[in-house]
PDB file of N, CA and C in Angstrom:
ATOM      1  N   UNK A   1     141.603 -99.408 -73.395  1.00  0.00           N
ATOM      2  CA  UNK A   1     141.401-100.070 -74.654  1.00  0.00           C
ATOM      3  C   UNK A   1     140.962 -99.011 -75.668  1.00  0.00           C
ATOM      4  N   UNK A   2     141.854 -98.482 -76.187  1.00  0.00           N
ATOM      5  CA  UNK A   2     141.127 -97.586 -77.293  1.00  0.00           C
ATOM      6  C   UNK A   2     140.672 -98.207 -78.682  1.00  0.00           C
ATOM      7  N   UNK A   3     139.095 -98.051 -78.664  1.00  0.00           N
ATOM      8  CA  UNK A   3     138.153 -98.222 -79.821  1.00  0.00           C
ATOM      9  C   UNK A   3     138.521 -97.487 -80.709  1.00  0.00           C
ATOM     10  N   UNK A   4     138.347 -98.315 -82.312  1.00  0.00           N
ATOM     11  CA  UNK A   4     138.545 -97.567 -83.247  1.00  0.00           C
ATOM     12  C   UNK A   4     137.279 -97.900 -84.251  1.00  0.00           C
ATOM     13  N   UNK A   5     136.677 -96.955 -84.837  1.00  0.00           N
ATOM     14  CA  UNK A   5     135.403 -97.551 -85.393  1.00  0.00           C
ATOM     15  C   UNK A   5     134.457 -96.814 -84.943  1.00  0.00           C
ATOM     16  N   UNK A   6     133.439 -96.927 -85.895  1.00  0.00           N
ATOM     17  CA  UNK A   6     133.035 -97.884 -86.787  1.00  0.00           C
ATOM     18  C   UNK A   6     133.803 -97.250 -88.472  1.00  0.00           C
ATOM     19  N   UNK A   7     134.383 -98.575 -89.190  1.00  0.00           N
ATOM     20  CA  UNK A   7     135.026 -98.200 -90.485  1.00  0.00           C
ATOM     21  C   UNK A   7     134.783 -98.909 -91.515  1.00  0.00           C
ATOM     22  N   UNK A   8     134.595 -99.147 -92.584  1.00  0.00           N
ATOM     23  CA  UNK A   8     134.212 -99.860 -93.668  1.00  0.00           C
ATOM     24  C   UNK A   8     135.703-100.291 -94.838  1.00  0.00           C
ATOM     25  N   UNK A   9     136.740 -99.485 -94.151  1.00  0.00           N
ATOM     26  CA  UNK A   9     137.704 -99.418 -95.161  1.00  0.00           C
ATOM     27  C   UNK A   9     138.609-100.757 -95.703  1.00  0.00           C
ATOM     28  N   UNK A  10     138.393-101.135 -96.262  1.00  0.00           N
ATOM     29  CA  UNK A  10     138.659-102.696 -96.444  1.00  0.00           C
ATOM     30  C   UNK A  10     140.686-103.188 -96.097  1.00  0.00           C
ATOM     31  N   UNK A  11     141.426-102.019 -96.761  1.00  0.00           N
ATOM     32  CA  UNK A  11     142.574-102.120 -96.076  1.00  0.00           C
ATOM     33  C   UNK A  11     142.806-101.825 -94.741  1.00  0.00           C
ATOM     34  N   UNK A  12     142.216-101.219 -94.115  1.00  0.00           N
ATOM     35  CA  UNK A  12     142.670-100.959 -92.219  1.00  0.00           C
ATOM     36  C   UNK A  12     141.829-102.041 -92.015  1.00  0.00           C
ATOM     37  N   UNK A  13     140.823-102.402 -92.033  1.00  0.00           N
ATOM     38  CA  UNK A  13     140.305-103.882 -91.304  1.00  0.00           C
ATOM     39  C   UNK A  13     141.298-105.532 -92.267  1.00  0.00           C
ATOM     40  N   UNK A  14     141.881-104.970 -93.136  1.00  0.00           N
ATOM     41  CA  UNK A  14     142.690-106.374 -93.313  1.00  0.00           C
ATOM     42  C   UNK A  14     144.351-106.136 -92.690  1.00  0.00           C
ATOM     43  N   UNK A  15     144.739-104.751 -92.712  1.00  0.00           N
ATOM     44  CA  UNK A  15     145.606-104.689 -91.656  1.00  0.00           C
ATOM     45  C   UNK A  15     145.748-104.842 -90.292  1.00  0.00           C
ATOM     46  N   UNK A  16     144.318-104.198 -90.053  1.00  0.00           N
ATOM     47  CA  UNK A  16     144.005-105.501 -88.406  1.00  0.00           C
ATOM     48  C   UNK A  16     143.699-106.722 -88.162  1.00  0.00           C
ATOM     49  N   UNK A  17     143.482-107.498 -89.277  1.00  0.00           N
ATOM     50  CA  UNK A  17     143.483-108.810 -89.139  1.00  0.00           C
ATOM     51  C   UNK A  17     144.817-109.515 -89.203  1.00  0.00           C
ATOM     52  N   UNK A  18     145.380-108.922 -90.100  1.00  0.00           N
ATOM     53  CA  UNK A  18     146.759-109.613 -90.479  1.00  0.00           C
ATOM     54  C   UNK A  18     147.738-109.511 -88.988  1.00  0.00           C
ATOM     55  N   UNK A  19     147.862-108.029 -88.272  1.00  0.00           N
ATOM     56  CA  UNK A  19     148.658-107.472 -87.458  1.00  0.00           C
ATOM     57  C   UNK A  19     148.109-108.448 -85.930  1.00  0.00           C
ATOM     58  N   UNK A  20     146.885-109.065 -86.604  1.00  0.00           N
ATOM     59  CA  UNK A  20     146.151-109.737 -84.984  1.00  0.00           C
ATOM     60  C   UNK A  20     146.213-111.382 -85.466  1.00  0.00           C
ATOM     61  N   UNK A  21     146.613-111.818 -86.179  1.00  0.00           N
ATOM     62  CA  UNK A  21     146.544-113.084 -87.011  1.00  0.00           C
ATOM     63  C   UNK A  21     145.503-113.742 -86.434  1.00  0.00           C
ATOM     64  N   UNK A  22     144.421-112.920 -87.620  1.00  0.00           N
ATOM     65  CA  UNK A  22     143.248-112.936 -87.554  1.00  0.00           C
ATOM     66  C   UNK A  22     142.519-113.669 -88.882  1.00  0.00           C
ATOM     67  N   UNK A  23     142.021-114.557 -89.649  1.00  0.00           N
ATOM     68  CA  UNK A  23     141.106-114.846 -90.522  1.00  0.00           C
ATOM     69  C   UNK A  23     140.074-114.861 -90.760  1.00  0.00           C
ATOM     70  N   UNK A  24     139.652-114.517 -92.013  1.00  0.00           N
ATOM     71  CA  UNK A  24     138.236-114.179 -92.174  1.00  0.00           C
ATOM     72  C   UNK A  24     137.666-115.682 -92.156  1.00  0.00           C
ATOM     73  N   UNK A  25     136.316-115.846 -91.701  1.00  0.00           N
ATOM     74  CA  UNK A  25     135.910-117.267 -91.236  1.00  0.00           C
ATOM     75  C   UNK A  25     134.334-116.536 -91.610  1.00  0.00           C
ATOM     76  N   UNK A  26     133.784-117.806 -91.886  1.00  0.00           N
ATOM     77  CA  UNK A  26     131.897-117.580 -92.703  1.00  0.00           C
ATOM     78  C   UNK A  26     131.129-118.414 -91.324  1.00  0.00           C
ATOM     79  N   UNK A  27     130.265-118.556 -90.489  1.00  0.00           N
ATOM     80  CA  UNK A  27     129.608-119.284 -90.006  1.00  0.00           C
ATOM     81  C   UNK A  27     128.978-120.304 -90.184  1.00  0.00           C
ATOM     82  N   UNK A  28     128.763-121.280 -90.806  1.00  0.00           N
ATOM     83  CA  UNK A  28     128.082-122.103 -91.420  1.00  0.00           C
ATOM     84  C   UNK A  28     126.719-122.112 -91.186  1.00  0.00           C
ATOM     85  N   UNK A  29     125.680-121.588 -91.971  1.00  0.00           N
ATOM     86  CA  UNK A  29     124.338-121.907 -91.576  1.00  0.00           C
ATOM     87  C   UNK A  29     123.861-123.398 -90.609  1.00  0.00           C
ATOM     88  N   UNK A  30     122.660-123.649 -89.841  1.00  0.00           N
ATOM     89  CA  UNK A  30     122.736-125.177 -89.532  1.00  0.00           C
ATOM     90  C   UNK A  30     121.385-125.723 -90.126  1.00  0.00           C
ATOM     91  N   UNK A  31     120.839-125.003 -91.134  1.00  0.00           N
ATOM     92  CA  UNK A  31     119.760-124.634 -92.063  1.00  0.00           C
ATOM     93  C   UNK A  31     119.733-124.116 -93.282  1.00  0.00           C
ATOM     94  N   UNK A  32     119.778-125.320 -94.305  1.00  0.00           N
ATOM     95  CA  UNK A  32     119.749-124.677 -95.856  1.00  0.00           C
ATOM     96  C   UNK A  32     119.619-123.047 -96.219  1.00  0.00           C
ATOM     97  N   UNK A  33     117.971-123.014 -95.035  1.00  0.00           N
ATOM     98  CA  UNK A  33     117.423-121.218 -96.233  1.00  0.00           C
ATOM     99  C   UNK A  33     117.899-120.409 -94.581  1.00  0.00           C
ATOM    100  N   UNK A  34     119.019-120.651 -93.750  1.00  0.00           N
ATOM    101  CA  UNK A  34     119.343-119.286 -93.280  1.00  0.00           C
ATOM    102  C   UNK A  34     120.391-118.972 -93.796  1.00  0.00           C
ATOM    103  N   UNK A  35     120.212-117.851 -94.396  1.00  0.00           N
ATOM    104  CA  UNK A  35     120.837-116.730 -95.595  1.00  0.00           C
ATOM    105  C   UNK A  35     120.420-115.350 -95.010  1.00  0.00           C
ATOM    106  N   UNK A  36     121.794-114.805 -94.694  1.00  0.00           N
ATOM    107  CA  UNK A  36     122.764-115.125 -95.525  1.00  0.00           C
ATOM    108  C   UNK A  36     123.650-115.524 -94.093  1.00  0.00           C
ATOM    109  N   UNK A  37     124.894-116.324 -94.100  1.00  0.00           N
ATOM    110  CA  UNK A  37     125.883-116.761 -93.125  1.00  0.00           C
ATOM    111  C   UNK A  37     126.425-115.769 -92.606  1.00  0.00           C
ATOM    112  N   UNK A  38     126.800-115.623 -91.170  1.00  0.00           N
ATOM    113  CA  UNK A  38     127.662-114.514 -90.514  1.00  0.00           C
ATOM    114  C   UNK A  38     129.326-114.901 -91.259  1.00  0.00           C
ATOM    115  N   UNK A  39     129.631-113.487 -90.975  1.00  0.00           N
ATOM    116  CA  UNK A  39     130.906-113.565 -90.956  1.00  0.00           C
ATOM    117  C   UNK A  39     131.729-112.820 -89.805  1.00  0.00           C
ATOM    118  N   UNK A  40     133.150-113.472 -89.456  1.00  0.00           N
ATOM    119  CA  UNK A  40     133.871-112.951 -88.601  1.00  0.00           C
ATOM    120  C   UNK A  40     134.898-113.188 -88.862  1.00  0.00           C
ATOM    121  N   UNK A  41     135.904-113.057 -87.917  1.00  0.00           N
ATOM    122  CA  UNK A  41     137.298-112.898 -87.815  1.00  0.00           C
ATOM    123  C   UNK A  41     137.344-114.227 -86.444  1.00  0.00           C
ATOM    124  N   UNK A  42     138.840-115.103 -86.805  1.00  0.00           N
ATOM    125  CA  UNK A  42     139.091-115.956 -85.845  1.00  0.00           C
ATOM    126  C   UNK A  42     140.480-116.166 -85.849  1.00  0.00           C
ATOM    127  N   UNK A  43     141.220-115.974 -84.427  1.00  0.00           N
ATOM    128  CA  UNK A  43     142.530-116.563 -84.602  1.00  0.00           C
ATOM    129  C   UNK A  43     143.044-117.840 -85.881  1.00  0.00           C
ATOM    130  N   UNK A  44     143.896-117.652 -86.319  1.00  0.00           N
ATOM    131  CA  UNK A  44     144.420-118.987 -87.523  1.00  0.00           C
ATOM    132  C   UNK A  44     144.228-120.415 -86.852  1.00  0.00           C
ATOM    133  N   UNK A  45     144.969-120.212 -85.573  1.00  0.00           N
ATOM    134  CA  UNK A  45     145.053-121.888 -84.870  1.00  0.00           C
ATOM    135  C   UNK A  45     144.104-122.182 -84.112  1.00  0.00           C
ATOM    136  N   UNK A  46     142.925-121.507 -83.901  1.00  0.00           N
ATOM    137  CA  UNK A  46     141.697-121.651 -83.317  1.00  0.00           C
ATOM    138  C   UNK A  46     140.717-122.070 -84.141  1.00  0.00           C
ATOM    139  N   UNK A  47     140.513-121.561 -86.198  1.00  0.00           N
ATOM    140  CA  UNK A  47     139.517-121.329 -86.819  1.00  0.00           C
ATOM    141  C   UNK A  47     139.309-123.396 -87.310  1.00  0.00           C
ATOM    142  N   UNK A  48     140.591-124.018 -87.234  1.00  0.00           N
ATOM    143  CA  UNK A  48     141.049-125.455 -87.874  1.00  0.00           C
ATOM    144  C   UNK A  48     139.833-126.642 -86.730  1.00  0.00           C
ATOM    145  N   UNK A  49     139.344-126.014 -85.663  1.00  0.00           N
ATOM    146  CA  UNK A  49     139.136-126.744 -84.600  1.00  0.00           C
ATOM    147  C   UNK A  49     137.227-126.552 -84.797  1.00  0.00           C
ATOM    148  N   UNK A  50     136.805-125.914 -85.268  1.00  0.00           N
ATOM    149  CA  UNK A  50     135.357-125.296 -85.572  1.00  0.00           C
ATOM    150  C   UNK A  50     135.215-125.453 -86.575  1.00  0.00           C
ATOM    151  N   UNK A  51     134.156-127.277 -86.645  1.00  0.00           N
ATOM    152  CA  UNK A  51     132.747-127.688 -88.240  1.00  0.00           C
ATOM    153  C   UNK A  51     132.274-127.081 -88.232  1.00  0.00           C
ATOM    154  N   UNK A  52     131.739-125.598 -87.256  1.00  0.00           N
ATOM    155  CA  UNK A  52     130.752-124.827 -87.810  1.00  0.00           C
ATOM    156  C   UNK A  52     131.371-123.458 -88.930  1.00  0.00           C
ATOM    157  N   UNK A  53     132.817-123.682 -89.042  1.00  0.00           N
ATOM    158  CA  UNK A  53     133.500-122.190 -89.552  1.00  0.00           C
ATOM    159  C   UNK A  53     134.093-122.700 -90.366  1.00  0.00           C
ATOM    160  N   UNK A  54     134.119-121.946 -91.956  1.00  0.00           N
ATOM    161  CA  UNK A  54     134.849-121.639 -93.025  1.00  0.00           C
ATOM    162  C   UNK A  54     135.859-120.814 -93.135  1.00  0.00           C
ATOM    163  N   UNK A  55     137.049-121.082 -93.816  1.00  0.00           N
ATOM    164  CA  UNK A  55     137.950-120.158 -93.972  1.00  0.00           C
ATOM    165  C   UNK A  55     137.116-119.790 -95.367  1.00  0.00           C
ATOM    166  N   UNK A  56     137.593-117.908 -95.753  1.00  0.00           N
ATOM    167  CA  UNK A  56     136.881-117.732 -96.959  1.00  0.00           C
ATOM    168  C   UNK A  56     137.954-116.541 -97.169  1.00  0.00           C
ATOM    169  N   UNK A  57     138.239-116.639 -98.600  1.00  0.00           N
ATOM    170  CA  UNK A  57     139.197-115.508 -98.973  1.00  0.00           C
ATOM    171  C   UNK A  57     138.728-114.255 -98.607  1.00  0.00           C
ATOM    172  N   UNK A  58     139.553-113.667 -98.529  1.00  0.00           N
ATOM    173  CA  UNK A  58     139.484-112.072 -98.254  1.00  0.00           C
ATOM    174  C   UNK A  58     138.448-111.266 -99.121  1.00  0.00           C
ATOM    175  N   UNK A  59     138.369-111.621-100.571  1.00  0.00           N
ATOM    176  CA  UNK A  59     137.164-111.259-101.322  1.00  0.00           C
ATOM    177  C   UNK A  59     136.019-111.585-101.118  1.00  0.00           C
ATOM    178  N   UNK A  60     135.989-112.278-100.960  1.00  0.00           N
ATOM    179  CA  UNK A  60     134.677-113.310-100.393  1.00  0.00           C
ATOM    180  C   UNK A  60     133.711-112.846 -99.481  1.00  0.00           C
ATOM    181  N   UNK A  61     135.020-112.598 -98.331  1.00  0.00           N
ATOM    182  CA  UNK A  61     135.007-111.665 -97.414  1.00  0.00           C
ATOM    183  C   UNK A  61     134.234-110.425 -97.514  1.00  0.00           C
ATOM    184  N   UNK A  62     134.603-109.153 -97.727  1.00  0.00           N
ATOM    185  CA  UNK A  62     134.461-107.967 -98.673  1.00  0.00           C
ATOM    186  C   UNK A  62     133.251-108.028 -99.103  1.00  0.00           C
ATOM    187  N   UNK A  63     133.188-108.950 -99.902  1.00  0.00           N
ATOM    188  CA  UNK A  63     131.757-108.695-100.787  1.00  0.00           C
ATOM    189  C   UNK A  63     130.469-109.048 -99.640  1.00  0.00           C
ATOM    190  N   UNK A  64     130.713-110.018 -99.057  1.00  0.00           N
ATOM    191  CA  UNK A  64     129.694-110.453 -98.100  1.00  0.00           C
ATOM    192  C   UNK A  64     129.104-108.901 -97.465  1.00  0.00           C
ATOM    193  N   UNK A  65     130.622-108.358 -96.601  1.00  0.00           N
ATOM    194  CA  UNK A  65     130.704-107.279 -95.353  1.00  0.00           C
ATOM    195  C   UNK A  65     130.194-105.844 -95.715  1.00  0.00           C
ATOM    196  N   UNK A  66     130.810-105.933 -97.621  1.00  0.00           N
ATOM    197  CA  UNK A  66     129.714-104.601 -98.603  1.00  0.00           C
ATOM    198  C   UNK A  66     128.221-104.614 -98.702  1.00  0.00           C
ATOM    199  N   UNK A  67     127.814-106.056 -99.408  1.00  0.00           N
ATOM    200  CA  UNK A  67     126.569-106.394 -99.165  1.00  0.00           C
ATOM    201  C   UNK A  67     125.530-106.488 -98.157  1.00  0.00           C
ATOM    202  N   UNK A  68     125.918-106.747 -97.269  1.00  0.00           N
ATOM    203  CA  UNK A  68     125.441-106.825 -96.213  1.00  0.00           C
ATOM    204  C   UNK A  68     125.141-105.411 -95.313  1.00  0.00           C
ATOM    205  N   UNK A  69     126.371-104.286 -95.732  1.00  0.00           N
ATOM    206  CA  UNK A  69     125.933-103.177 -94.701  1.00  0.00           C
ATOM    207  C   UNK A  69     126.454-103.156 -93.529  1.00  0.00           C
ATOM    208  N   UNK A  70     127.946-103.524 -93.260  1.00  0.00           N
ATOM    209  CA  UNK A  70     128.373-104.057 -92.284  1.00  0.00           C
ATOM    210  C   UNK A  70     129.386-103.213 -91.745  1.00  0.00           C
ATOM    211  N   UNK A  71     130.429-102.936 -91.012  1.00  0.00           N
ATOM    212  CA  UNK A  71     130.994-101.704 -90.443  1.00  0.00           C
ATOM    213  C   UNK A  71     132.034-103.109 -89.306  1.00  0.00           C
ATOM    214  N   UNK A  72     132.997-101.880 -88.827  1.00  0.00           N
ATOM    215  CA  UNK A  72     133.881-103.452 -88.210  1.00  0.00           C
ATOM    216  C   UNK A  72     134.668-102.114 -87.022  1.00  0.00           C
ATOM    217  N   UNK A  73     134.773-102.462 -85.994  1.00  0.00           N
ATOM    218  CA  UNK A  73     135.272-102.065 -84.569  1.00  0.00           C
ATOM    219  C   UNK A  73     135.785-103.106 -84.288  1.00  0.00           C
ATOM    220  N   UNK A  74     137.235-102.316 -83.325  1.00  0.00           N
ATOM    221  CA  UNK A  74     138.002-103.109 -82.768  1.00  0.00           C
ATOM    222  C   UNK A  74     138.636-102.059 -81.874  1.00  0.00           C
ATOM    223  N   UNK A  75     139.716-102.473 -81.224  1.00  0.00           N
ATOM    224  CA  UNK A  75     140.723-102.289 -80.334  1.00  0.00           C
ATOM    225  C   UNK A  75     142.328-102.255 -81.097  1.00  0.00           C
ATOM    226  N   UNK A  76     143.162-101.316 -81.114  1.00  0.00           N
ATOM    227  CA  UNK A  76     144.091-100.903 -81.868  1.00  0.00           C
ATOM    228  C   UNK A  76     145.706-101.843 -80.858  1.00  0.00           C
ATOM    229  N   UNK A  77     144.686-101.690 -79.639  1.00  0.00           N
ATOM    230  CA  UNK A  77     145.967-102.690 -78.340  1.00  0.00           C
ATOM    231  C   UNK A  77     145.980-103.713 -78.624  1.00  0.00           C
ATOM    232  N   UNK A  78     146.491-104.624 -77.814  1.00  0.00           N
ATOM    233  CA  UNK A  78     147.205-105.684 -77.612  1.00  0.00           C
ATOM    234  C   UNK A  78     145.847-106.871 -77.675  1.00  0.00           C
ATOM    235  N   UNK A  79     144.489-106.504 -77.073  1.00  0.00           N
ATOM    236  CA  UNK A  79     143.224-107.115 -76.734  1.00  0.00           C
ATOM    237  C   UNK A  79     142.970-108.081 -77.772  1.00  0.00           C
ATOM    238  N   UNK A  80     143.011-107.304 -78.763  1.00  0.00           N
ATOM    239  CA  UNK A  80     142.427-108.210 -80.262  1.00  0.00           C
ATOM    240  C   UNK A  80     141.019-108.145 -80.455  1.00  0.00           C
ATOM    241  N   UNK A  81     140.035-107.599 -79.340  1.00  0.00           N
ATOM    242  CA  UNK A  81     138.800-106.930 -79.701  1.00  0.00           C
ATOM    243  C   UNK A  81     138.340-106.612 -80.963  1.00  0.00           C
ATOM    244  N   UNK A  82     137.095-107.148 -81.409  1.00  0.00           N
ATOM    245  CA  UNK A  82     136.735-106.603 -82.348  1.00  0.00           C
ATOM    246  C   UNK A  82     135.345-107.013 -82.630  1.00  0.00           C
ATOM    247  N   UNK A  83     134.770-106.352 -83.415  1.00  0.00           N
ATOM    248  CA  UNK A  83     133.195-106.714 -83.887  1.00  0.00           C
ATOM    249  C   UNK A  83     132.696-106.051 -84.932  1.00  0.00           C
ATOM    250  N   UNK A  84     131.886-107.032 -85.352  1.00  0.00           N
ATOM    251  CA  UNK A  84     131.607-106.617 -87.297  1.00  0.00           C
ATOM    252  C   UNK A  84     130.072-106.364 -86.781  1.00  0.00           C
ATOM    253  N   UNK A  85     129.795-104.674 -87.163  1.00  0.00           N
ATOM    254  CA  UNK A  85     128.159-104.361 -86.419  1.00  0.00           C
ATOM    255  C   UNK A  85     127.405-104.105 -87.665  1.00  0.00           C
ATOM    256  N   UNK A  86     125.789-104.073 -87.720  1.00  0.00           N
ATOM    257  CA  UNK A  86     125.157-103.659 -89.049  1.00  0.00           C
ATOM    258  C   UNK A  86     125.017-102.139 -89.209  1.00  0.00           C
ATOM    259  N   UNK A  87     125.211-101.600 -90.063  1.00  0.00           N
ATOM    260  CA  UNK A  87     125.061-100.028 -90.876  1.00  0.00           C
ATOM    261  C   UNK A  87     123.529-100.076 -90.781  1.00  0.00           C
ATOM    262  N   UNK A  88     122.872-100.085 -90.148  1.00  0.00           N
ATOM    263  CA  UNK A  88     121.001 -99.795 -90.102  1.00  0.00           C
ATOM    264  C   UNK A  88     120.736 -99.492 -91.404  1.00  0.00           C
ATOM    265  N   UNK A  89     121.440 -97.800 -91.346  1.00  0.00           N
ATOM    266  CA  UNK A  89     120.751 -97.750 -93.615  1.00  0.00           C
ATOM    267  C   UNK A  89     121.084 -98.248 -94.725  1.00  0.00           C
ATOM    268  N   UNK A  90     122.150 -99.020 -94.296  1.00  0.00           N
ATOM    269  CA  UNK A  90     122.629 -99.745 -95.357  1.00  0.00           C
ATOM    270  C   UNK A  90     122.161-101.290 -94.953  1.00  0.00           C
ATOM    271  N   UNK A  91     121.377-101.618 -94.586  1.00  0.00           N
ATOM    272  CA  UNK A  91     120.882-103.104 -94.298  1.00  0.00           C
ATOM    273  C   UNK A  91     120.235-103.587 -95.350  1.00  0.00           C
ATOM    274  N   UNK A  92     120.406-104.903 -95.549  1.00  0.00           N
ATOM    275  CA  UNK A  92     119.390-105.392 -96.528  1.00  0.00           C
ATOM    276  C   UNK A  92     118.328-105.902 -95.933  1.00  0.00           C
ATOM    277  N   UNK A  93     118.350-105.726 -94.837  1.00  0.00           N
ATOM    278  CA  UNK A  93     117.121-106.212 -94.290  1.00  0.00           C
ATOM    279  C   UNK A  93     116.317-104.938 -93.893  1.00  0.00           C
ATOM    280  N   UNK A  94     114.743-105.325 -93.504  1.00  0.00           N
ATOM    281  CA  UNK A  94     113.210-104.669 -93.253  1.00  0.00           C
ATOM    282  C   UNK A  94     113.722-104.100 -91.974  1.00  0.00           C
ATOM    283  N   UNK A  95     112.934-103.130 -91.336  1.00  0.00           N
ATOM    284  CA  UNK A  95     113.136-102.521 -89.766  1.00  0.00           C
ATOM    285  C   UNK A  95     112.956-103.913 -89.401  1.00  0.00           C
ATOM    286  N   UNK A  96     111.751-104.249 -89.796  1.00  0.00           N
ATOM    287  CA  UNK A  96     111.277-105.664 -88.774  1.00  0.00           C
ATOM    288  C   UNK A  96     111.971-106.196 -88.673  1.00  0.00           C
ATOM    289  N   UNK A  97     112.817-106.910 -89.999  1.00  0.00           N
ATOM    290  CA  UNK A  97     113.853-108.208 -89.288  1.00  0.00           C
ATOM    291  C   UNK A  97     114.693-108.264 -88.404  1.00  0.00           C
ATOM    292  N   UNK A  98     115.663-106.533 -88.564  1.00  0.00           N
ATOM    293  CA  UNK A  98     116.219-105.947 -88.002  1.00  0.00           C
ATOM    294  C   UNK A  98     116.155-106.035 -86.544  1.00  0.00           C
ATOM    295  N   UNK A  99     114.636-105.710 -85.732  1.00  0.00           N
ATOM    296  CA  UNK A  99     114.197-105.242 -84.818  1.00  0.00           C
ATOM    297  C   UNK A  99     114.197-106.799 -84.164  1.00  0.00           C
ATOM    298  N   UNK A 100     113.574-107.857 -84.944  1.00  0.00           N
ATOM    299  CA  UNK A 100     113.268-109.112 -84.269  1.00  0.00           C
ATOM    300  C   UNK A 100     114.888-109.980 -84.045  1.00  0.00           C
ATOM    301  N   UNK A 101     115.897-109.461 -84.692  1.00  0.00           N
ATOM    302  CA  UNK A 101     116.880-109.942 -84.748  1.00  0.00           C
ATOM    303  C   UNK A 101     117.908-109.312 -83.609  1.00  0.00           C
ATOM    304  N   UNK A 102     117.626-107.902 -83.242  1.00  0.00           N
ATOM    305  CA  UNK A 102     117.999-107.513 -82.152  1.00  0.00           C
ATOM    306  C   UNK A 102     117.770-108.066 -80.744  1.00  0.00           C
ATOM    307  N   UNK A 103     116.316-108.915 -80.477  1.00  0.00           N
ATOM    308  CA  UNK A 103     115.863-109.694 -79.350  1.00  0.00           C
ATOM    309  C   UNK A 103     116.644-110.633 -78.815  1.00  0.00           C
ATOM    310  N   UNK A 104     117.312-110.947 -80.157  1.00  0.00           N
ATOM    311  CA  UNK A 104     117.943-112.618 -79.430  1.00  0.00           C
ATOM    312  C   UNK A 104     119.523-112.154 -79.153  1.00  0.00           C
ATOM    313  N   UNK A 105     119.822-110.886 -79.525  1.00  0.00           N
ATOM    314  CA  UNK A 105     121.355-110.654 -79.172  1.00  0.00           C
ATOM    315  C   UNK A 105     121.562-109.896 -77.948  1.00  0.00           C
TER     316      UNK A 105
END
């Protein structure tokens, strides 16, 4: 499985979405003040079946994945692997939150 990543470049991660028919999808908080919502990538005919997931334009997208400090790995094969990880110095979040948010993953 060759890894590619970590990359921020907004055209090679929408060319791997497109080439993996892949959509950008928001998580739905299940709590008003948790802010801000994950975002990911979900097959098209999988994302229609999940109240907890938004389809969200590609900008939408972007701005979240800039803001946030976010970086995106995947698999260039056939796998469809992939994962959107945090940039530590580019976080908007404290070490702490950071650190307490690492526990539960």
């Amino acid at each position: 499985m060759p890894i590619i990543g970590p990359t921020t470049d907004h055209s090679e991660i929408r060319r791997w979405a497109e080439t993996h028919n892949a959509i950008p999808t928001e998580v739905l908080p299940h709590d008003v003040d948790s802010e801000p919502a994950l975002i990911r990538f979900m097959l098209a005919e999988q994302a229609k079946d999940h109240s907890d997931m938004r389809l969200i334009p590609w900008e939408e997208f972007f701005l979240k994945f800039d803001s946030l400090g976010l970086s995106f790995v995947y698999d260039d094969g056939s796998t469809g692997y992939n994962e959107i990880l945090q940039i530590e110095e580019l976080s908007p979040y404290s070490k702490a939150e950071r650190n307490a948010a690492s526990f539960y993953n």
